[in-house]
Protein backbone atom coordinates (compact mmCIF):
# COMPACT_ATOMS: atom_id res chain seq x y z
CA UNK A 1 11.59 11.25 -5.82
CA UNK A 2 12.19 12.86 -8.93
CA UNK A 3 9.51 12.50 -12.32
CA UNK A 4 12.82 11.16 -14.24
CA UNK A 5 13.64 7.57 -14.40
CA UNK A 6 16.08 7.47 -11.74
CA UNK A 7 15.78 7.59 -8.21
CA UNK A 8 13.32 5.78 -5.75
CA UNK A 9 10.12 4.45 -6.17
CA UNK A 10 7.02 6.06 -4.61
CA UNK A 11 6.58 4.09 -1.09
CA UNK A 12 9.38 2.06 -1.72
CA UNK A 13 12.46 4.09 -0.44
CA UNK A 14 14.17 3.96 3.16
CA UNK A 15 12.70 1.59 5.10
CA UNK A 16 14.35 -0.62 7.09
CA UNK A 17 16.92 1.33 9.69
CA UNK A 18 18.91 -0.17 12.76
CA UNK A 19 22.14 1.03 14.65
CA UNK A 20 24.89 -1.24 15.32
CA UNK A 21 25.49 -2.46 19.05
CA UNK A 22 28.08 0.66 19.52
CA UNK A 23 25.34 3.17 18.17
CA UNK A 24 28.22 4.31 15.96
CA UNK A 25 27.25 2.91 12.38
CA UNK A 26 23.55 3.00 11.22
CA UNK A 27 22.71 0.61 8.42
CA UNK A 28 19.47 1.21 6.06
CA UNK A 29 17.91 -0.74 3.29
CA UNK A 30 15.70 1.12 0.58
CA UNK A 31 12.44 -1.23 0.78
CA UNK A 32 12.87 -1.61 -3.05
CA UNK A 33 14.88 -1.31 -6.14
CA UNK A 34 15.66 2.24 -7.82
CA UNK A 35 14.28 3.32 -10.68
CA UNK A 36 18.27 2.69 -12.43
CA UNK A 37 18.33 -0.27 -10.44
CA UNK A 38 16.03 -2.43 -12.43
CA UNK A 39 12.61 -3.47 -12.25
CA UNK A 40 10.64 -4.45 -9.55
CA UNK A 41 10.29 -8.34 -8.46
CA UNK A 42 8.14 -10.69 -10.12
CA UNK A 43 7.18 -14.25 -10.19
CA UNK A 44 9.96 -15.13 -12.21
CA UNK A 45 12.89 -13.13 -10.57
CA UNK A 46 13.71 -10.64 -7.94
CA UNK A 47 15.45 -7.87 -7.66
CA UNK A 48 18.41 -5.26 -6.02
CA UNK A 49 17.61 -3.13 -3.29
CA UNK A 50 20.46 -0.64 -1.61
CA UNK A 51 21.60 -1.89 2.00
CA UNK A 52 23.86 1.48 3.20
CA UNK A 53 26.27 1.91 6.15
CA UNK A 54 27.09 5.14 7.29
CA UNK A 55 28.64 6.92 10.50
CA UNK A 56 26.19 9.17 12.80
CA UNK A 57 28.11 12.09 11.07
CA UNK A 58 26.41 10.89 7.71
CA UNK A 59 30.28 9.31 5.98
CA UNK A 60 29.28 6.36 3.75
CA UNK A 61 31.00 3.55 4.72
CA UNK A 62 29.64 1.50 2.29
CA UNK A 63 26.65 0.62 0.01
CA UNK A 64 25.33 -2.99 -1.06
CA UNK A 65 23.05 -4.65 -3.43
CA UNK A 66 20.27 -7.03 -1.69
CA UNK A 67 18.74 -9.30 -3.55
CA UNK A 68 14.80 -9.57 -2.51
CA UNK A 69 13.26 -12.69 -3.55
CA UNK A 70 10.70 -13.19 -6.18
CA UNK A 71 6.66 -12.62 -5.49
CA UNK A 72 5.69 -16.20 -4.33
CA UNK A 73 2.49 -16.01 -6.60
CA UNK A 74 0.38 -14.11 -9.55
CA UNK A 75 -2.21 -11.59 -8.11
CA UNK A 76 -5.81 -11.97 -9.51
CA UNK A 77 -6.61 -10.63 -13.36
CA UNK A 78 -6.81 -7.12 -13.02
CA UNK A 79 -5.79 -6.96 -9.20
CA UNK A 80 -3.17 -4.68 -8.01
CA UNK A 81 0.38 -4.75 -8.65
CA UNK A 82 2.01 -6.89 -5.34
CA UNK A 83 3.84 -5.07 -2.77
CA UNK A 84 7.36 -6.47 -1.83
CA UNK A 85 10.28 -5.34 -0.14
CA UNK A 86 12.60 -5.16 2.76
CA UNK A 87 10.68 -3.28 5.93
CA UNK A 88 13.01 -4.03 8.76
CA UNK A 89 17.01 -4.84 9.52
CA UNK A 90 19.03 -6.06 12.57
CA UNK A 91 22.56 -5.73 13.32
CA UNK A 92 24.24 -8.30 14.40
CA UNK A 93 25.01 -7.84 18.22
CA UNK A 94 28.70 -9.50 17.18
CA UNK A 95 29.23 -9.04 14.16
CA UNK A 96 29.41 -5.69 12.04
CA UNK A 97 28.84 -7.25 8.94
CA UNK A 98 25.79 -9.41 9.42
CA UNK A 99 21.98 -8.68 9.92
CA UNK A 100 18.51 -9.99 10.09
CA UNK A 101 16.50 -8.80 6.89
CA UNK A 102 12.85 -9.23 7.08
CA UNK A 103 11.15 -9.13 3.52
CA UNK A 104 7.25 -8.65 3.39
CA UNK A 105 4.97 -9.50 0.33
CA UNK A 106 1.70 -8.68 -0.05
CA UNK A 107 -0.81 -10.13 -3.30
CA UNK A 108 -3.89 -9.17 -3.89
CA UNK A 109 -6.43 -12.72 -3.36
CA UNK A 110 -3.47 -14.15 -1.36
CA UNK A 111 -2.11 -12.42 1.16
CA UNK A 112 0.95 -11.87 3.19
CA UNK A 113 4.15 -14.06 2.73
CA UNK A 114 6.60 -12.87 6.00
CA UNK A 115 10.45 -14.47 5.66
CA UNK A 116 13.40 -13.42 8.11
CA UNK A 117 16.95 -13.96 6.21
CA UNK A 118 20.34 -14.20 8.19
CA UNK A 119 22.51 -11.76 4.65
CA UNK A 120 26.13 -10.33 5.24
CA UNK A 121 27.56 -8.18 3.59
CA UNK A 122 31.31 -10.10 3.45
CA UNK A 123 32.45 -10.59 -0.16
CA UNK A 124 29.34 -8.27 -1.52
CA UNK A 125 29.99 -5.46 -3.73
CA UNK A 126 30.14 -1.98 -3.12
CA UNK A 127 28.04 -0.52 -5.03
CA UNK A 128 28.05 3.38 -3.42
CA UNK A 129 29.67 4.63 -6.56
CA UNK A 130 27.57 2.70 -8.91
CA UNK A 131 24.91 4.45 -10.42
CA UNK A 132 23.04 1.66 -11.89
CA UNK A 133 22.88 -2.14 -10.57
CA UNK A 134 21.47 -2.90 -14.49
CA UNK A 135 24.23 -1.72 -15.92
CA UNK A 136 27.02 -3.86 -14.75
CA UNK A 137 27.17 -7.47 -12.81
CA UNK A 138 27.54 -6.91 -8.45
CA UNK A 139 28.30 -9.20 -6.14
CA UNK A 140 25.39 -8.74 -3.80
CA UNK A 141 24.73 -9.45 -0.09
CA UNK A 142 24.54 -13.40 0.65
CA UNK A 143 21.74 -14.68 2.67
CA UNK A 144 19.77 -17.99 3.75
CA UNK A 145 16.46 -18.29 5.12
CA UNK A 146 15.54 -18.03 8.93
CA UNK A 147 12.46 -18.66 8.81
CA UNK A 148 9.22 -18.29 6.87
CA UNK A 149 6.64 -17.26 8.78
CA UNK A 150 4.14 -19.64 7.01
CA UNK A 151 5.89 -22.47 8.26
CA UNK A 152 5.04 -21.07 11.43
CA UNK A 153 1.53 -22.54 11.28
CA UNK A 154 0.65 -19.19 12.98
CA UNK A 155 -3.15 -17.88 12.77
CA UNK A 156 -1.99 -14.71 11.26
CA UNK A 157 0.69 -13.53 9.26
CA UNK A 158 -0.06 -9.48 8.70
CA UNK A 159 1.78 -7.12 7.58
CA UNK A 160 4.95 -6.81 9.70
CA UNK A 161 7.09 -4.38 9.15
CA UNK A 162 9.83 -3.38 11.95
CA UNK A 163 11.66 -6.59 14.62
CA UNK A 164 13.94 -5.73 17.38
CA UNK A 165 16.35 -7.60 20.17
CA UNK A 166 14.91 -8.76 23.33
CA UNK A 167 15.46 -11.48 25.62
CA UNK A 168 15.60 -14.82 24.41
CA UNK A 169 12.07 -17.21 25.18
CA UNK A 170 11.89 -20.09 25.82
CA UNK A 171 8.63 -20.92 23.57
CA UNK A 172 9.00 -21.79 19.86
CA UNK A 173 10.28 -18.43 19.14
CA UNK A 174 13.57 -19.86 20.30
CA UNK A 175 13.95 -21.58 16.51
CA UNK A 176 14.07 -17.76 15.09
CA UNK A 177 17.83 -17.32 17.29
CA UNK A 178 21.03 -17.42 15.10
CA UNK A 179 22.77 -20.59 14.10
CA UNK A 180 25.57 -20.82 16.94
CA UNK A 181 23.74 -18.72 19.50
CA UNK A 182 22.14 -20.26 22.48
């Protein structure tokens, strides 16, 4: 945090953290965009937050631009700004170069919206040596939808913020597993 205009955002820097199956590459995603980056998400358009894999020596091995989805709706006149970002990521058991994202949004009068992406970061960008995504076109991390939790018909949807592996169920959870996996 710095009181220039570069750098993170207060309470929206490293967030999201997971180790690869080996234990030998930890990837982490800044919750939001930097300050260089651009601005934050809105209802018209989201934005680029830094996805970075590094060895457990601290070597970069490379950095990527996610793109988080717009806010899904306009807080109240006068309420707060909304809160959105990425709060948790999964690596793929099989595959070094895919993960689970989970991106949280929270407006005022509304609520929580909750969605789980499959994103990879084949063909993205790296954007380690770039200072500023707003300065120059990236490829960034592809991704689909998994699931949003609202579709879920669940009672509540709160504010969620970290997911992990377990053993597969055999309840409706089963429709969260990854295309191809049993």
């Amino acid at each position: 945090m710095t009181p220039h205009e570069r750098g993170p955002r207060r309470n929206l820097v490293l967030e999201a953290i997971a180790f690869d199956p080996t234990g030998s590459v930890l990837t982490s995603a800044l919750e939001g965009p930097l300050i260089q980056d651009g601005p934050l998400p809105t209802t018209e358009r989201g934005a680029l937050a830094r996805v970075t894999a590094q060895t457990r020596t601290g070597e970069v091995l490379g950095q990527y631009a996610y793109p988080i989805e717009p806010v899904f709706t306009s807080p109240p006149p006068g309420g707060r700004r909304p809160d959105t970002g990425v709060p948790a990521i999964l690596a793929h058991p099989d595959d070094p170069d895919r993960f689970l994202v989970l991106e949280r949004t929270y407006v005022e009068g509304t609520g929580f919206k909750v969605r789980l992406f499959e994103a990879t970061t084949t063909g993205a960008t790296d954007v380690q040596r770039v200072d500023s995504l707003a300065d120059r076109p990236v490829q960034p991390m592809r991704k689909r939808l998994i699931v949003d939790f609202h579709d879920l018909e669940l009672s509540t949807v709160d504010n969620i913020e970290g997911m992990t592996w377990g053993p597969q169920l055999t309840t409706q959870i089963i429709a969260l597993a990854l295309p191809g996996e049993s």
